[in-house]
Protein backbone atom coordinates (compact mmCIF):
# COMPACT_ATOMS: atom_id res chain seq x y z
CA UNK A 1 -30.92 -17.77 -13.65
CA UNK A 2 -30.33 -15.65 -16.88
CA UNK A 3 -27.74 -13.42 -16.84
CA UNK A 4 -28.30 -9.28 -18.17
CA UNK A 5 -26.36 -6.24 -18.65
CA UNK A 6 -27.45 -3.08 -16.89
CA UNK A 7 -26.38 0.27 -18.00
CA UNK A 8 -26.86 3.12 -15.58
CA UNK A 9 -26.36 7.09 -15.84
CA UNK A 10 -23.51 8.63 -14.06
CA UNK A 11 -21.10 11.90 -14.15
CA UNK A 12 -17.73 13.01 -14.66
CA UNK A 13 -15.81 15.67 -13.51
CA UNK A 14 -13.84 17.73 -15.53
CA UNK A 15 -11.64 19.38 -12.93
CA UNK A 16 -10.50 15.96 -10.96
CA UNK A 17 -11.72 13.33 -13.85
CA UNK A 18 -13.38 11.28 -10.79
CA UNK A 19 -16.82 9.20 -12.00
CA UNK A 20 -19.42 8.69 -9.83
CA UNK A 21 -23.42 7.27 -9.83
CA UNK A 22 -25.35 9.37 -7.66
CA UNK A 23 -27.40 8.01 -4.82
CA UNK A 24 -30.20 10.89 -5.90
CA UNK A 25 -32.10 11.92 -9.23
CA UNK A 26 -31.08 15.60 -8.52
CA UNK A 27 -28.05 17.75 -10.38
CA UNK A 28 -25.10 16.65 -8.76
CA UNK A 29 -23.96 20.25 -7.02
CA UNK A 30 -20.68 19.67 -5.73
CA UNK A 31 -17.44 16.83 -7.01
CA UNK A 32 -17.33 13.93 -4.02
CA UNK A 33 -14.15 13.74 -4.81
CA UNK A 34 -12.76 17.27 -5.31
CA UNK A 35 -15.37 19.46 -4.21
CA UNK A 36 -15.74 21.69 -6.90
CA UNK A 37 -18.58 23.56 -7.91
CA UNK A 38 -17.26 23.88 -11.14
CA UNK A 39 -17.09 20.13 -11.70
CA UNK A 40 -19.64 20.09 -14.93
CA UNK A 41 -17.57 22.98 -16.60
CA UNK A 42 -14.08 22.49 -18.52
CA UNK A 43 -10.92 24.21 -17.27
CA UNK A 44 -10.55 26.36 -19.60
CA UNK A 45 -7.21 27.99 -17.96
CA UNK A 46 -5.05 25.11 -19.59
CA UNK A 47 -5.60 26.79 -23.26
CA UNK A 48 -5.13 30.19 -21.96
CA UNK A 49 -1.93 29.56 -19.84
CA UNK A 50 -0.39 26.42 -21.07
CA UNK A 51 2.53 26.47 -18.60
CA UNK A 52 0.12 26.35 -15.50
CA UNK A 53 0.11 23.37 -13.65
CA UNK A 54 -3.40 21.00 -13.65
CA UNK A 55 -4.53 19.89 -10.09
């Protein structure tokens, strides 16, 4: 049996940094890691307020 490499789509969060492969073709709505809603969208509070802490 021949052996082949499979590359398949997946996302990252930008909040958590968690990867996933969804089980669906839709737009991932929420993290399944950290929940957010925001997850497709960089935090951009660590420019504005360096001394914050990240989550």
């Amino acid at each position: 049996m021949a052996e082949i490499k499979i590359q398949v789509k997946g996302y990252k969060c930008e909040r958590c940094g968690h990867e996933w492969i969804p089980r669906k073709k839709e737009y991932p709505i929420l993290c399944p890691k950290c929940k957010s809603a925001y997850w497709d969208k960089f935090n951009q509070n660590l420019y504005k307020y360096p001394q914050a802490k990240k989550v």
